[in-house]
PDB file of N, CA and C in Angstrom:
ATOM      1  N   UNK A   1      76.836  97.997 133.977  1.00  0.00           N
ATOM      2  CA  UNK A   1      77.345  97.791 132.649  1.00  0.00           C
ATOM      3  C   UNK A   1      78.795  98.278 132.610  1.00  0.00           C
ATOM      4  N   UNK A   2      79.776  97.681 131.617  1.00  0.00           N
ATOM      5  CA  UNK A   2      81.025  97.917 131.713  1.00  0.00           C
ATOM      6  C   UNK A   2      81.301  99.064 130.764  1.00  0.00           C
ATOM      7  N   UNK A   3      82.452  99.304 130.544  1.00  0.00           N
ATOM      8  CA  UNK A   3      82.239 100.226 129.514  1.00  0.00           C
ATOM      9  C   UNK A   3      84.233 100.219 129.241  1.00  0.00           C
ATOM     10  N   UNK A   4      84.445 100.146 127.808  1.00  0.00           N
ATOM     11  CA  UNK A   4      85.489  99.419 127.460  1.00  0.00           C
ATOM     12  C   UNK A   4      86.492 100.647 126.631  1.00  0.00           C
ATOM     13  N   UNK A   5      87.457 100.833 126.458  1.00  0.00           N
ATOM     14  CA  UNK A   5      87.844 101.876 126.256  1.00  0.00           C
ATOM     15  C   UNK A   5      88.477 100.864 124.854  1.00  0.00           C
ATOM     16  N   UNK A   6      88.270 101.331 123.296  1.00  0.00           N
ATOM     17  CA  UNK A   6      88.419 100.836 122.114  1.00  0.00           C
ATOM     18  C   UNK A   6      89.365 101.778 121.332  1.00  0.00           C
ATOM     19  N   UNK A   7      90.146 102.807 122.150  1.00  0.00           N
ATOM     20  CA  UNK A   7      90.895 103.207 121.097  1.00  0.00           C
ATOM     21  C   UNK A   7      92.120 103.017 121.667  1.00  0.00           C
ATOM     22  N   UNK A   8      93.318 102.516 120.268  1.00  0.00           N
ATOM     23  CA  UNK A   8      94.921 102.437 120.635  1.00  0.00           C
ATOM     24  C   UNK A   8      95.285 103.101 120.217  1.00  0.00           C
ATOM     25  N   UNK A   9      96.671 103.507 120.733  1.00  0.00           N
ATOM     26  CA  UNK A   9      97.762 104.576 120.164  1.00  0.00           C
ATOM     27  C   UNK A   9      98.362 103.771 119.358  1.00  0.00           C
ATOM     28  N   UNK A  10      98.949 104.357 117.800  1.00  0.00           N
ATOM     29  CA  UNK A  10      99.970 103.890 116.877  1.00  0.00           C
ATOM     30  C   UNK A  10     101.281 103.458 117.318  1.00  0.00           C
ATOM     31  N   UNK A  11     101.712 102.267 116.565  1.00  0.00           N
ATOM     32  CA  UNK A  11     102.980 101.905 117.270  1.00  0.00           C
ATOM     33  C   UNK A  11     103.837 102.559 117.041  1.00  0.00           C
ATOM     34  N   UNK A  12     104.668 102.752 117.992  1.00  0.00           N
ATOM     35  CA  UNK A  12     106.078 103.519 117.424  1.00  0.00           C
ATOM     36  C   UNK A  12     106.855 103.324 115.990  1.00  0.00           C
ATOM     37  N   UNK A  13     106.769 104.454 115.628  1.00  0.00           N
ATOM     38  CA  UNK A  13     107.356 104.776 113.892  1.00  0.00           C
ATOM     39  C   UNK A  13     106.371 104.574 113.298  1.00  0.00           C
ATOM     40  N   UNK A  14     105.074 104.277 113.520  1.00  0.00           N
ATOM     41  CA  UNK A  14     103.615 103.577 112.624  1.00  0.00           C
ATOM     42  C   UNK A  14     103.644 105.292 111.464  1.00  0.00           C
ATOM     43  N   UNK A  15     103.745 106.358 112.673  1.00  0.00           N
ATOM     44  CA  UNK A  15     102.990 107.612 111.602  1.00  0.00           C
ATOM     45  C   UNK A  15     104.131 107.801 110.716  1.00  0.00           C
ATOM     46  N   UNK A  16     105.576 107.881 111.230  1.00  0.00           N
ATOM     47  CA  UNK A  16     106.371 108.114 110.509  1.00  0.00           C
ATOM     48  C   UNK A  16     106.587 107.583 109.245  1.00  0.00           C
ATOM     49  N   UNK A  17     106.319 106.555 109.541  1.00  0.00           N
ATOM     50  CA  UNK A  17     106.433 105.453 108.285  1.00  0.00           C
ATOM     51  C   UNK A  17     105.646 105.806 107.187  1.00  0.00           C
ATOM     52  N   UNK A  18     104.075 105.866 108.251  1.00  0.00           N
ATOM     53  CA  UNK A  18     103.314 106.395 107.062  1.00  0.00           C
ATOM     54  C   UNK A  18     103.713 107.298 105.932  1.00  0.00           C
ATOM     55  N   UNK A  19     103.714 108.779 107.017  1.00  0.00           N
ATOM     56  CA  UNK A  19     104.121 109.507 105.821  1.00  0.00           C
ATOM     57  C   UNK A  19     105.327 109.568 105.054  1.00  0.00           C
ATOM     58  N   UNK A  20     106.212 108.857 105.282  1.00  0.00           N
ATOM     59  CA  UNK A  20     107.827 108.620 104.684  1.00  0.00           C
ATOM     60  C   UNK A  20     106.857 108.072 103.134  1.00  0.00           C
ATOM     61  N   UNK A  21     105.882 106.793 103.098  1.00  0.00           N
ATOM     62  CA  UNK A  21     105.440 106.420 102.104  1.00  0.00           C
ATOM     63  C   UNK A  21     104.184 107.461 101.656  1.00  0.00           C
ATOM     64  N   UNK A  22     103.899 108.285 101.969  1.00  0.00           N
ATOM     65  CA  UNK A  22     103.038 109.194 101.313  1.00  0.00           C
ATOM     66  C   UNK A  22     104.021 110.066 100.413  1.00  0.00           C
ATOM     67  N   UNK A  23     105.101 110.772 101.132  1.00  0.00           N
ATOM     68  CA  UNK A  23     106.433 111.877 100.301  1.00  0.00           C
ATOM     69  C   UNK A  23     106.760 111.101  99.006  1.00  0.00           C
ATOM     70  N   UNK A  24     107.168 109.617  99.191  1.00  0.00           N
ATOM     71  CA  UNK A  24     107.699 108.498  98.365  1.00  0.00           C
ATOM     72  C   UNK A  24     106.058 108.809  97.291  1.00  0.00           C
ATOM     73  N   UNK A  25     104.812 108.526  97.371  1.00  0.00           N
ATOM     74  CA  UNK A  25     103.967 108.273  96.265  1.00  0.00           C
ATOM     75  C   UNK A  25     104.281 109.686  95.949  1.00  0.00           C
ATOM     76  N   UNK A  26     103.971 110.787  96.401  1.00  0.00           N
ATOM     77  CA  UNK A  26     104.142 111.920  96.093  1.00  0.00           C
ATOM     78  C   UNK A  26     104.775 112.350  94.808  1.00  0.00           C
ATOM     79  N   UNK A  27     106.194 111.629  95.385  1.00  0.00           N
ATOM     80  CA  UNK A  27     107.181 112.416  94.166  1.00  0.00           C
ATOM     81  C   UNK A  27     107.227 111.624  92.805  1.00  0.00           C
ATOM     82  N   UNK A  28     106.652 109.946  92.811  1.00  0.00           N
ATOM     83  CA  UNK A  28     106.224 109.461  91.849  1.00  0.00           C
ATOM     84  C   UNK A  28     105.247 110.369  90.819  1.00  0.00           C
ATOM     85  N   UNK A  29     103.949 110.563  91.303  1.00  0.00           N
ATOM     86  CA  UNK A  29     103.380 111.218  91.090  1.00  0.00           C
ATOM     87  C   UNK A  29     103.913 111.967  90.361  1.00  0.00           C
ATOM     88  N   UNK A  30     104.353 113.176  91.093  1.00  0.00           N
ATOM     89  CA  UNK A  30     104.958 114.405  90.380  1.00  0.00           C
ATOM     90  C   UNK A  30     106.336 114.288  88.999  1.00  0.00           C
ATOM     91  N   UNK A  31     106.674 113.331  89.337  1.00  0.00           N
ATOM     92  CA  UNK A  31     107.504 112.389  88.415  1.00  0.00           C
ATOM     93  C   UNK A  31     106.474 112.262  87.575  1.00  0.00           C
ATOM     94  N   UNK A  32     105.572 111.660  87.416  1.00  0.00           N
ATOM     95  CA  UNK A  32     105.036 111.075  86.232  1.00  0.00           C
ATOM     96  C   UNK A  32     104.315 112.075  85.478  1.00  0.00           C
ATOM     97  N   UNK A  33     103.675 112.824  86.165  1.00  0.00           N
ATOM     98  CA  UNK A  33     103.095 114.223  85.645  1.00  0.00           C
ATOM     99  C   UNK A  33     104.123 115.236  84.802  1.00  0.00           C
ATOM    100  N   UNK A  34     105.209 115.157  85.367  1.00  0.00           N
ATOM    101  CA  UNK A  34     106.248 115.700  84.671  1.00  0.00           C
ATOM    102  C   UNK A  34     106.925 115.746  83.117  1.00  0.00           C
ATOM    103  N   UNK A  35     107.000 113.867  83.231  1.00  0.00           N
ATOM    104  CA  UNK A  35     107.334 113.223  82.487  1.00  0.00           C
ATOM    105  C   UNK A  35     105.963 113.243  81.483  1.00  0.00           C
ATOM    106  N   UNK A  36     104.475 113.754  81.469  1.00  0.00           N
ATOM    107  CA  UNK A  36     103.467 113.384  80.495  1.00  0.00           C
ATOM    108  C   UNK A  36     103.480 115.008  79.971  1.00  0.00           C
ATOM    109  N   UNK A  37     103.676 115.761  80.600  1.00  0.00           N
ATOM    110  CA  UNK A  37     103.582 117.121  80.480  1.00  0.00           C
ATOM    111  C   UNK A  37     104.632 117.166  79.672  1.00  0.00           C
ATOM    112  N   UNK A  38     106.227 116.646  79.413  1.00  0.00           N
ATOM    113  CA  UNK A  38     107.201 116.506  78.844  1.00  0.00           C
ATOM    114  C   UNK A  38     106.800 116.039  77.412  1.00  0.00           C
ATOM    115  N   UNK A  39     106.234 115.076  77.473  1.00  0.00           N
ATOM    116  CA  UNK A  39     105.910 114.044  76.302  1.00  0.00           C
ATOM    117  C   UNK A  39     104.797 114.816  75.325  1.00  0.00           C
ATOM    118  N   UNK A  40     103.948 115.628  76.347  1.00  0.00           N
ATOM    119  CA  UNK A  40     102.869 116.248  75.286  1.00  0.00           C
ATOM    120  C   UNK A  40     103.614 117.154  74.792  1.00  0.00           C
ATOM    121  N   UNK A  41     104.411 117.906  75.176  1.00  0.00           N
ATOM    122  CA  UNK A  41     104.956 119.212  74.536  1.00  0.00           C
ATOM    123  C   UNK A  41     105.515 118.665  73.803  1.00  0.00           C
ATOM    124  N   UNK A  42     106.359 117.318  73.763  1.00  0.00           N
ATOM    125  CA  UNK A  42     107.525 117.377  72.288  1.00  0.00           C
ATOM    126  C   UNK A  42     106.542 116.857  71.111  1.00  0.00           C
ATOM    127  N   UNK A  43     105.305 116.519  71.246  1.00  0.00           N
ATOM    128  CA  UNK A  43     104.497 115.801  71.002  1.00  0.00           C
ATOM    129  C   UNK A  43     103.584 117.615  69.767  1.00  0.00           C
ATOM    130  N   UNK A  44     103.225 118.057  70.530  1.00  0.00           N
ATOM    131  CA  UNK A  44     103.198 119.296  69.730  1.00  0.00           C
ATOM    132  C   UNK A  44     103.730 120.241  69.270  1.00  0.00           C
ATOM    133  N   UNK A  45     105.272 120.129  69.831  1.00  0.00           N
ATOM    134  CA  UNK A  45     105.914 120.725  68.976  1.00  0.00           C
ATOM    135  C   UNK A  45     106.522 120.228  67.296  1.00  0.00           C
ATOM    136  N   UNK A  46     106.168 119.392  67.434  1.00  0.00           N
ATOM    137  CA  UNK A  46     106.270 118.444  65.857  1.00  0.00           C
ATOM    138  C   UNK A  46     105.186 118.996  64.744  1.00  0.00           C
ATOM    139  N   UNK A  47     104.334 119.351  65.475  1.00  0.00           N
ATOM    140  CA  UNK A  47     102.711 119.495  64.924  1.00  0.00           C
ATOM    141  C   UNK A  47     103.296 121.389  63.356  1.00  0.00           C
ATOM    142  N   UNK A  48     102.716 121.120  63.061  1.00  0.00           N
ATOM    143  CA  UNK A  48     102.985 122.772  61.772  1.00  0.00           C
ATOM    144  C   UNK A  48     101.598 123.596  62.390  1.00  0.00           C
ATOM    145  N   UNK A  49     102.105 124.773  62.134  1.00  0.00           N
ATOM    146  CA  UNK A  49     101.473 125.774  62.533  1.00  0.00           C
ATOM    147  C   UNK A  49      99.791 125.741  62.559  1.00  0.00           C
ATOM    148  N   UNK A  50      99.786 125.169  61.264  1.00  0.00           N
ATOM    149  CA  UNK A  50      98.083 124.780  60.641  1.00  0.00           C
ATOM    150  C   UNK A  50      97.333 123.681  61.252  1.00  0.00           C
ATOM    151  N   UNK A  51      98.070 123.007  61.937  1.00  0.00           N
ATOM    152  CA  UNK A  51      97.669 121.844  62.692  1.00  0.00           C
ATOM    153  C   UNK A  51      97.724 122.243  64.374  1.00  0.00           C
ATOM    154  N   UNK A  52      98.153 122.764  64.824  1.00  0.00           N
ATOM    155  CA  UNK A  52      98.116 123.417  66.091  1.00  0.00           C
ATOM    156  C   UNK A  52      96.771 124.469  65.832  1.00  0.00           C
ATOM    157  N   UNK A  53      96.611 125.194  64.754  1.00  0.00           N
ATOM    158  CA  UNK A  53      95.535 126.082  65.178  1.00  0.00           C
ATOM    159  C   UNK A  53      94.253 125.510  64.485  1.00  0.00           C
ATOM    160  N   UNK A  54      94.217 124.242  64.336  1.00  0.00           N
ATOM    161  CA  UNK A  54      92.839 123.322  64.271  1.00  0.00           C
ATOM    162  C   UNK A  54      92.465 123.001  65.344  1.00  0.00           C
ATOM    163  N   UNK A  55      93.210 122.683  66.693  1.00  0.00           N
ATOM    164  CA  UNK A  55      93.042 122.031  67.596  1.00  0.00           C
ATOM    165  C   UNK A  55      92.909 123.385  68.417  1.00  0.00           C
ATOM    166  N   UNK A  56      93.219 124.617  68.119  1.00  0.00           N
ATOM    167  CA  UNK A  56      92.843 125.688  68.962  1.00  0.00           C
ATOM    168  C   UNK A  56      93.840 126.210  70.017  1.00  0.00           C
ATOM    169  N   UNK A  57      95.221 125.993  69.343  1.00  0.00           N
ATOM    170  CA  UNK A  57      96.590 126.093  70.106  1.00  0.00           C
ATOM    171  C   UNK A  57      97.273 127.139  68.986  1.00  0.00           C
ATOM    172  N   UNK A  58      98.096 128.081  69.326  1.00  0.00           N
ATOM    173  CA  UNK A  58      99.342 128.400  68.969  1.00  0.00           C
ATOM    174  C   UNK A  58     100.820 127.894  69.490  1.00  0.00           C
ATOM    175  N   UNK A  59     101.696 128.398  69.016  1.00  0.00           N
ATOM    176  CA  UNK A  59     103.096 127.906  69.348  1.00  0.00           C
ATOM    177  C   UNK A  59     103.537 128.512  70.625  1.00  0.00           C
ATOM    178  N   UNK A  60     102.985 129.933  71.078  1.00  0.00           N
ATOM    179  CA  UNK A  60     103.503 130.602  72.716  1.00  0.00           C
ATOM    180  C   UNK A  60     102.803 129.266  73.386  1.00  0.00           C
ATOM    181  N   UNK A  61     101.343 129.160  73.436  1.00  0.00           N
ATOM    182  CA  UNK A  61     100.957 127.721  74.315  1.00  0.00           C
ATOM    183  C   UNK A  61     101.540 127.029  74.453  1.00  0.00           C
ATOM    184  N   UNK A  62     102.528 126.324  73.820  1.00  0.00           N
ATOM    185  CA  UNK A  62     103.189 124.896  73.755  1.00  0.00           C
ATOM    186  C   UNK A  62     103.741 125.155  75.497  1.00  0.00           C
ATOM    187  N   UNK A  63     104.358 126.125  75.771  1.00  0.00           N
ATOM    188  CA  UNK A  63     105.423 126.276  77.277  1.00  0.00           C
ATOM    189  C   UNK A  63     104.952 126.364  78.179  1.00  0.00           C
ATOM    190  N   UNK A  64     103.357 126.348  78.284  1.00  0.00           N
ATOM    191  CA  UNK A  64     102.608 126.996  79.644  1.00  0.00           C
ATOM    192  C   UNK A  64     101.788 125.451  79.400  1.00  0.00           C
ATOM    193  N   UNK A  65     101.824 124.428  78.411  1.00  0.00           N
ATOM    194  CA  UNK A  65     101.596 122.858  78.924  1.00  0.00           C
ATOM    195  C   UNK A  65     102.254 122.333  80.008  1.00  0.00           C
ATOM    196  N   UNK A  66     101.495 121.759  80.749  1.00  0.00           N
ATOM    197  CA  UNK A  66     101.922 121.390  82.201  1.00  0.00           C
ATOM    198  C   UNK A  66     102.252 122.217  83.247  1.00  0.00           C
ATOM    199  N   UNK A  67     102.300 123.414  83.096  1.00  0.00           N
ATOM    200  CA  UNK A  67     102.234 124.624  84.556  1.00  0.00           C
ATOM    201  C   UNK A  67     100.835 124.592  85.180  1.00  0.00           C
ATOM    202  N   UNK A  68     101.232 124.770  86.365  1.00  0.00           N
ATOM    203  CA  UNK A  68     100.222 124.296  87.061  1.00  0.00           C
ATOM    204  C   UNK A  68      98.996 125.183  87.332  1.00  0.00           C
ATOM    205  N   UNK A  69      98.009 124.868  87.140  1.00  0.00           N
ATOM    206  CA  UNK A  69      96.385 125.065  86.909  1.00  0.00           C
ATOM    207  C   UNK A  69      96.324 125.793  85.183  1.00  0.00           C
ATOM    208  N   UNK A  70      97.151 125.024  84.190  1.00  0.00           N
ATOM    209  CA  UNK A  70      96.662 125.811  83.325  1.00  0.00           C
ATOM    210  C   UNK A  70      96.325 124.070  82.099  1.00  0.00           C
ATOM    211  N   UNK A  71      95.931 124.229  81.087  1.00  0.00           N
ATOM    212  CA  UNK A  71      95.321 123.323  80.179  1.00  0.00           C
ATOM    213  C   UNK A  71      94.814 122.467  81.517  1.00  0.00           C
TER     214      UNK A  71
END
């Protein structure tokens, strides 16, 4: 019986490439997260005091929206 050897090496620049387009989604990403984390805060800062603490927020909260691992 023969026995066939089925694995290839990547072509030259194949990985590089790859991850060049992984950094590229990356910073989209982080771009866009940025930009929603941006949008919610101006978004509650409009809100009056009485309306922020219905929803179970004060006004120090508003700055720690979008830091990372918190809301």
């Amino acid at each position: 019986m023969a026995a066939y050897e089925t694995t290839r090496t990547a072509p030259f620049g194949a990985i590089t490439t790859y991850r060049f387009i992984q950094f590229v989604g990356k910073l989209f990403t982080a771009a866009s997260d940025w930009n929603d984390a941006r949008v919610t805060r101006s978004a509650l800062e409009k809100l009056s005091d009485r309306e922020l603490d219905d929803i179970g927020l004060c006004r120090g909260d508003i700055a720690d929206i979008g830091a990372k691992g918190r809301f």
